[in-house]
PDB file of N, CA and C in Angstrom:
ATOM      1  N   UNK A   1      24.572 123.661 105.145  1.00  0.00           N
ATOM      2  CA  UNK A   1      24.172 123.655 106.536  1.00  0.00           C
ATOM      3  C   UNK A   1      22.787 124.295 106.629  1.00  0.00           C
ATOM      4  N   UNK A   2      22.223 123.505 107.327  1.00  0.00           N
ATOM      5  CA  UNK A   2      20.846 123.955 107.327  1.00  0.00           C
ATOM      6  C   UNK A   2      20.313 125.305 109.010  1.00  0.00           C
ATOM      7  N   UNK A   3      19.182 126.138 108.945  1.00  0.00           N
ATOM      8  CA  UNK A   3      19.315 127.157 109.748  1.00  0.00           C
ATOM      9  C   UNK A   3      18.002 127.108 110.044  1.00  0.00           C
ATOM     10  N   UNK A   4      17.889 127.067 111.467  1.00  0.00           N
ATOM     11  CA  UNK A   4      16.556 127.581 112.267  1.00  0.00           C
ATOM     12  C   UNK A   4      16.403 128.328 112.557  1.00  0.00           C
ATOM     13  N   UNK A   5      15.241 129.018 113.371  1.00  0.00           N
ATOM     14  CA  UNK A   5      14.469 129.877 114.271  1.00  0.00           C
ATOM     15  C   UNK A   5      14.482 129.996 115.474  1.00  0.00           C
ATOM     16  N   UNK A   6      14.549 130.577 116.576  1.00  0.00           N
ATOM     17  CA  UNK A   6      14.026 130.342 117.712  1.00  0.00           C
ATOM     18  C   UNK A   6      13.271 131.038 117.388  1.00  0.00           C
ATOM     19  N   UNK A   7      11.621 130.493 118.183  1.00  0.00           N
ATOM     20  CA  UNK A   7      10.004 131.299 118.140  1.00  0.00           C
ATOM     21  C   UNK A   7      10.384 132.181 119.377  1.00  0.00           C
ATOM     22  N   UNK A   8       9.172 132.917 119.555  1.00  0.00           N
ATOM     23  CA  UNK A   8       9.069 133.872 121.055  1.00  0.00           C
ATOM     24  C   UNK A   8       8.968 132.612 122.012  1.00  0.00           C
ATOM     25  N   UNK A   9       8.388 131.728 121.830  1.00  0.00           N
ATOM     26  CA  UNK A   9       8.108 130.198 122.532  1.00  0.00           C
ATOM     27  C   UNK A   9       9.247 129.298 122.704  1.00  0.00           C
ATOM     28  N   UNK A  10      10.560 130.196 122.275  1.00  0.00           N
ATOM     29  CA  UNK A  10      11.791 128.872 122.426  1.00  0.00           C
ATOM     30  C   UNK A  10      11.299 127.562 121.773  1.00  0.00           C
ATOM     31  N   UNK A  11      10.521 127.619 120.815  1.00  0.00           N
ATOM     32  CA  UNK A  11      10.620 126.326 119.945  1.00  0.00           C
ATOM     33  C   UNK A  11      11.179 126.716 118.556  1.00  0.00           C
ATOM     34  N   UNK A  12      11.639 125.240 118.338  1.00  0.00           N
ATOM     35  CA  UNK A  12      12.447 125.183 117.298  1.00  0.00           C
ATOM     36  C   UNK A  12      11.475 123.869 116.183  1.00  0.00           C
ATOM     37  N   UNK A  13      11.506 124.283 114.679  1.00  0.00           N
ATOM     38  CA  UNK A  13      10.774 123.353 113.838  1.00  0.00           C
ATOM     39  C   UNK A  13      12.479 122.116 112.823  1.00  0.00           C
ATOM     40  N   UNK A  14      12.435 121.080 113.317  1.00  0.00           N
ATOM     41  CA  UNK A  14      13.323 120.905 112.770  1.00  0.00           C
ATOM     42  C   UNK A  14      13.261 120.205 111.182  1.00  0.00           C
ATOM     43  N   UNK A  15      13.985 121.041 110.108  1.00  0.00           N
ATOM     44  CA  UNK A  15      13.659 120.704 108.962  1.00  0.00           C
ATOM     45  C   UNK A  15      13.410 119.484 108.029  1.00  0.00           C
ATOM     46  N   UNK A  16      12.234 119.627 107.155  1.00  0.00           N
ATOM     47  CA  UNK A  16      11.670 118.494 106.474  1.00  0.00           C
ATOM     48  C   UNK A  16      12.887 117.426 106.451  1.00  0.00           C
ATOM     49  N   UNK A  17      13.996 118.040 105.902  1.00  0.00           N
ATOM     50  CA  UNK A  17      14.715 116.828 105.327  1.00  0.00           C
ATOM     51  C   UNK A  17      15.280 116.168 106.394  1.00  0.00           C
ATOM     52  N   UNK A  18      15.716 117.163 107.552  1.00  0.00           N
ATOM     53  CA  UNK A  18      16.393 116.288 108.520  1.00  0.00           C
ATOM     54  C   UNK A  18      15.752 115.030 109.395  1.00  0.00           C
ATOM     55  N   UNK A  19      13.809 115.504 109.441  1.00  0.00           N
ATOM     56  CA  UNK A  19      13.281 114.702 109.845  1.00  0.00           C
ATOM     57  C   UNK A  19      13.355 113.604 109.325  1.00  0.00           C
ATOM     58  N   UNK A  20      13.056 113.661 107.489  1.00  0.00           N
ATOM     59  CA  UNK A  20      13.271 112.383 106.923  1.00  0.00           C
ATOM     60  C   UNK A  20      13.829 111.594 107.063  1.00  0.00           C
ATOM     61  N   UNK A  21      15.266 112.295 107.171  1.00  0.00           N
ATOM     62  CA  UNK A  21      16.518 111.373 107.550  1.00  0.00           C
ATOM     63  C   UNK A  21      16.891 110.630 108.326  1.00  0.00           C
ATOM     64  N   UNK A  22      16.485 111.025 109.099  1.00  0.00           N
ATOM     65  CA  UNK A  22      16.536 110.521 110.863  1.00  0.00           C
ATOM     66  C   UNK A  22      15.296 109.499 111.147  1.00  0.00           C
ATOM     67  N   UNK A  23      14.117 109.903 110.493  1.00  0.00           N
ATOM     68  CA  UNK A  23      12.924 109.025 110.340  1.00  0.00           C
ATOM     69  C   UNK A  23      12.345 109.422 111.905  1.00  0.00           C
ATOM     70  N   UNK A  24      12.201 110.860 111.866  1.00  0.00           N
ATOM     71  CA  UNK A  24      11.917 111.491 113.000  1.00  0.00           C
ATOM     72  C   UNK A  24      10.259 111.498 112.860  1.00  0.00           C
ATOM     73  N   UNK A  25       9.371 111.201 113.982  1.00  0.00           N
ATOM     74  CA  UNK A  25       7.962 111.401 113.654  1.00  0.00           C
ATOM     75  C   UNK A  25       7.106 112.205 114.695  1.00  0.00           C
ATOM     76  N   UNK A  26       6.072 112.515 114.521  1.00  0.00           N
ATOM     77  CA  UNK A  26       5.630 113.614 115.702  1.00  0.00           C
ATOM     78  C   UNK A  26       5.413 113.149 117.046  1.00  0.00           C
ATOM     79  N   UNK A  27       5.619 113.714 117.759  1.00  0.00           N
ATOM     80  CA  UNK A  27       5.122 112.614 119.281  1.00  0.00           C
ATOM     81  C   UNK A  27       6.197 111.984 119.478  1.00  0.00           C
ATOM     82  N   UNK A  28       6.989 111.853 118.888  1.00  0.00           N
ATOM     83  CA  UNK A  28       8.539 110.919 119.187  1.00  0.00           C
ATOM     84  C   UNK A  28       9.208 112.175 120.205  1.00  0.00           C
ATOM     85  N   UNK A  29       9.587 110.817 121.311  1.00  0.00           N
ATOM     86  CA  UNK A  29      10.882 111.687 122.673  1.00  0.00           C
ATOM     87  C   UNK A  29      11.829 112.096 121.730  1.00  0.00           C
ATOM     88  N   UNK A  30      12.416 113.249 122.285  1.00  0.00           N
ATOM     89  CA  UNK A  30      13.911 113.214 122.418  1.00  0.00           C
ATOM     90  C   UNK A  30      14.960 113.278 123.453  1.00  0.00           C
ATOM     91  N   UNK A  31      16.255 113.033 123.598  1.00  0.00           N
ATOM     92  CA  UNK A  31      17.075 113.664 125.015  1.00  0.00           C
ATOM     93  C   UNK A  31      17.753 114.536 124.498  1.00  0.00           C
ATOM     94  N   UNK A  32      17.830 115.678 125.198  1.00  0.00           N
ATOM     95  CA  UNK A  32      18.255 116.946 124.936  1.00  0.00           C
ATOM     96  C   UNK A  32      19.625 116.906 125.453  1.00  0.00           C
ATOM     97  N   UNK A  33      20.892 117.126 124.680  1.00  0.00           N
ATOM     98  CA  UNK A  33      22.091 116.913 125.402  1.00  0.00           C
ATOM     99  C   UNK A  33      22.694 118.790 124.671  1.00  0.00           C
ATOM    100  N   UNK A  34      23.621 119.233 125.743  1.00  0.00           N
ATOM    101  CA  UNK A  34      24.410 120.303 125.787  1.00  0.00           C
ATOM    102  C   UNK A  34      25.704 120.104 125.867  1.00  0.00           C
ATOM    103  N   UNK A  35      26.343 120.213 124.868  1.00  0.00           N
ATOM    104  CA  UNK A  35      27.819 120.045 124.579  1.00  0.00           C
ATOM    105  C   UNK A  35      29.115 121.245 124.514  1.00  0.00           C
ATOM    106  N   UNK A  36      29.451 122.062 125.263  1.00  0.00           N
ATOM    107  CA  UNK A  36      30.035 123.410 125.471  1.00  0.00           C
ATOM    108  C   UNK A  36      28.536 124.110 124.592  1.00  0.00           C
ATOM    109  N   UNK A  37      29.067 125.069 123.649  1.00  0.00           N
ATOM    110  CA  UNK A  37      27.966 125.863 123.178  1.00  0.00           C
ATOM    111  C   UNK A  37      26.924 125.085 121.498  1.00  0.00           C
ATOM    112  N   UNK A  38      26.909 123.633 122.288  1.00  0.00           N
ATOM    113  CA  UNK A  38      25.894 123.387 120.980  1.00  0.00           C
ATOM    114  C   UNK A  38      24.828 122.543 121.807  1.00  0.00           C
ATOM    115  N   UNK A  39      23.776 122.041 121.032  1.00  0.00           N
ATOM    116  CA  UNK A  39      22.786 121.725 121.695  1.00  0.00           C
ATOM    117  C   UNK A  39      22.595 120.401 120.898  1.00  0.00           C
ATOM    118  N   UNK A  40      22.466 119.176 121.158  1.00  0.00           N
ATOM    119  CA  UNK A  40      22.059 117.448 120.478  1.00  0.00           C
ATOM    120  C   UNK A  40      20.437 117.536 120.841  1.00  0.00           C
ATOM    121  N   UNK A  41      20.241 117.102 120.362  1.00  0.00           N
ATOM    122  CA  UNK A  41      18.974 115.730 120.221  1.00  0.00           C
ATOM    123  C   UNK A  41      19.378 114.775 119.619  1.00  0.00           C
ATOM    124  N   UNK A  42      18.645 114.013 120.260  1.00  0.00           N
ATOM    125  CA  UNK A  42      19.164 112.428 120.462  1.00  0.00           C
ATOM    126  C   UNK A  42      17.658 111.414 120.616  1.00  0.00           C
ATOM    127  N   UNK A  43      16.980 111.303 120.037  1.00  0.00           N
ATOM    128  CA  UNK A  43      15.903 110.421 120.099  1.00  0.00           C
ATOM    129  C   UNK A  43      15.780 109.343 121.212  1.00  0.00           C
ATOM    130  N   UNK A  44      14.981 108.912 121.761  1.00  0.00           N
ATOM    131  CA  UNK A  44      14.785 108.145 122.775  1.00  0.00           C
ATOM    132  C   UNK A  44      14.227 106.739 122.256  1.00  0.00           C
ATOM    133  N   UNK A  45      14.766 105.602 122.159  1.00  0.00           N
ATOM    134  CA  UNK A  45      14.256 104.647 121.683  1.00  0.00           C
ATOM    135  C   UNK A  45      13.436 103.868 123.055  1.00  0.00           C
ATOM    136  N   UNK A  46      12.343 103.390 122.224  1.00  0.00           N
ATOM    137  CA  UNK A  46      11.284 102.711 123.262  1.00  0.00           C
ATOM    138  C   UNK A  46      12.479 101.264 123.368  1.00  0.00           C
ATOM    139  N   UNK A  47      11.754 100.552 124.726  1.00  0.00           N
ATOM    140  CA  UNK A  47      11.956  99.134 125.008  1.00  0.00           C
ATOM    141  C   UNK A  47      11.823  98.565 124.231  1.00  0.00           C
ATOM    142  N   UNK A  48      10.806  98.485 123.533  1.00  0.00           N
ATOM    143  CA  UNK A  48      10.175  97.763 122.284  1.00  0.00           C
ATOM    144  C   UNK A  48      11.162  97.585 121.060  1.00  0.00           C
ATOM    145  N   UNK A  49      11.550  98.656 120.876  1.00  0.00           N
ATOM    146  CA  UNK A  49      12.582  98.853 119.832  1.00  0.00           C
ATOM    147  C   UNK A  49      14.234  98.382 119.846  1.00  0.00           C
ATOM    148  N   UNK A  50      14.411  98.498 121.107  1.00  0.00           N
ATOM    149  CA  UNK A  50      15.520  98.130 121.559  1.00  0.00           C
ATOM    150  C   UNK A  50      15.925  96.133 122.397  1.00  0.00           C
ATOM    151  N   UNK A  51      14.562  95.961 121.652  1.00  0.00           N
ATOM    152  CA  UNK A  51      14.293  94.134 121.741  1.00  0.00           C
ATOM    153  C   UNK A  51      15.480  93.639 121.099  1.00  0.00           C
ATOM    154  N   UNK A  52      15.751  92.678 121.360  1.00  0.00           N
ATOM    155  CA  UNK A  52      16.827  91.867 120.015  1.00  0.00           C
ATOM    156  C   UNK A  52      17.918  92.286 119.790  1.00  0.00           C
ATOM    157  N   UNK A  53      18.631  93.611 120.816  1.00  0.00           N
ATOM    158  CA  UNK A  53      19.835  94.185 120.244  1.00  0.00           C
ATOM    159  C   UNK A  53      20.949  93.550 120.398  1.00  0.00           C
ATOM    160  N   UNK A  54      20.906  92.585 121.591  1.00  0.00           N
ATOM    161  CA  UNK A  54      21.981  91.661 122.000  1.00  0.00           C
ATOM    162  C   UNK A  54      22.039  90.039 121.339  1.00  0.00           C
ATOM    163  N   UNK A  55      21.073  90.167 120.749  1.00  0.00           N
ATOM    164  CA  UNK A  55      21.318  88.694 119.803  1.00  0.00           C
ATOM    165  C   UNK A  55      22.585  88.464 119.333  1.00  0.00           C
ATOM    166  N   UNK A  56      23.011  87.514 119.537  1.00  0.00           N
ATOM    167  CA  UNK A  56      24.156  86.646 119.189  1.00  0.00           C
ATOM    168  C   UNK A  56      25.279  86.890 119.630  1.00  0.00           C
ATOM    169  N   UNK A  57      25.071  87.957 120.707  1.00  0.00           N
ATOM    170  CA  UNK A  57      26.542  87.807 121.477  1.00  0.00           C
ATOM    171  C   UNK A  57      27.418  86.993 122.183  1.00  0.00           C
ATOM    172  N   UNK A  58      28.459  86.613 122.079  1.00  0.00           N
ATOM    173  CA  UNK A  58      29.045  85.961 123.143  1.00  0.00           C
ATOM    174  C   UNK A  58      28.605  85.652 124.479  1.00  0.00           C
ATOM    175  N   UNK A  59      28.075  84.958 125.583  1.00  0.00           N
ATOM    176  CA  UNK A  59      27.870  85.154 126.720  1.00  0.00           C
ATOM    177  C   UNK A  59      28.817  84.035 127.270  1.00  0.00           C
ATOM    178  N   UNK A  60      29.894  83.770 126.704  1.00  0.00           N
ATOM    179  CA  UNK A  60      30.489  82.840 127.645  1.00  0.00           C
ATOM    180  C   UNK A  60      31.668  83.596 128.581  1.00  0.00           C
ATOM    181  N   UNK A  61      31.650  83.220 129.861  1.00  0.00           N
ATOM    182  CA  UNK A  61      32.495  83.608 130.552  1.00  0.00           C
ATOM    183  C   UNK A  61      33.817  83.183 130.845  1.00  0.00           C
ATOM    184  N   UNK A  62      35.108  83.576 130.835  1.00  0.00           N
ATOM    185  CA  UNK A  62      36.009  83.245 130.981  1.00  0.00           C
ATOM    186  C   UNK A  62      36.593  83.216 132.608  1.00  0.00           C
ATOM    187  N   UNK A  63      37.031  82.281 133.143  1.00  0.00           N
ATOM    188  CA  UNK A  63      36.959  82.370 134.353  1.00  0.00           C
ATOM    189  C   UNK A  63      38.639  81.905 134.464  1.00  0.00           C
ATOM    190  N   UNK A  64      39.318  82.428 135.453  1.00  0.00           N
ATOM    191  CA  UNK A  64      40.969  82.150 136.313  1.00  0.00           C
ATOM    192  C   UNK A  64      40.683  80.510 136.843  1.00  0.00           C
ATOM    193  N   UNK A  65      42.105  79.679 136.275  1.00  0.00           N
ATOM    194  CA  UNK A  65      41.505  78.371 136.664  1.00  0.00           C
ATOM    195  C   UNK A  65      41.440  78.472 138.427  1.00  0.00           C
ATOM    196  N   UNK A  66      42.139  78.965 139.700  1.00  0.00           N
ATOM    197  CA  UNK A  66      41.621  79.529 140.486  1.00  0.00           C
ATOM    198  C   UNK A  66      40.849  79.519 140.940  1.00  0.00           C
ATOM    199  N   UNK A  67      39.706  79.590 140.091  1.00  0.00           N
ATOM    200  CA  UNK A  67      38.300  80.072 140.981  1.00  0.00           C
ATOM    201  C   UNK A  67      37.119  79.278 140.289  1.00  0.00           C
ATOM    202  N   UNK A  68      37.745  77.794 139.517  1.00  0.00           N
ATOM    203  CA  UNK A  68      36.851  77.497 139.089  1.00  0.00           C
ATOM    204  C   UNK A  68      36.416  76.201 140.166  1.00  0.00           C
TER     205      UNK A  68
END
């Protein structure tokens, strides 16, 4: 398990490897989520990135003969 700092500045540096991992880069959002007593980050994906996620889904609708 890896261990941080809080600065006098309430910032936190989050470690080399975890950045790697995550493919975390500078200037990248995050959303800050609070879970009883722990704290997430959660990266914010651009629009851009989030293009194409629904490719090939189903879109057919099933309808009650009823109401067709």
């Amino acid at each position: 398990m890896l261990s941080v700092t809080v600065s006098p500045k309430f910032q936190v540096v989050i470690p080399q490897a975890v950045r790697e991992q995550m493919q975390i880069t500078a200037g990248q959002k995050m959303q800050v989520l609070t879970i009883d007593r722990r704290i997430e980050l959660l990266p914010i994906e651009t629009a851009q990135a989030a293009r194409g996620f629904l490719a090939g889904i189903d879109t057919t609708v099933v309808r009650e003969a009823d109401r067709v």
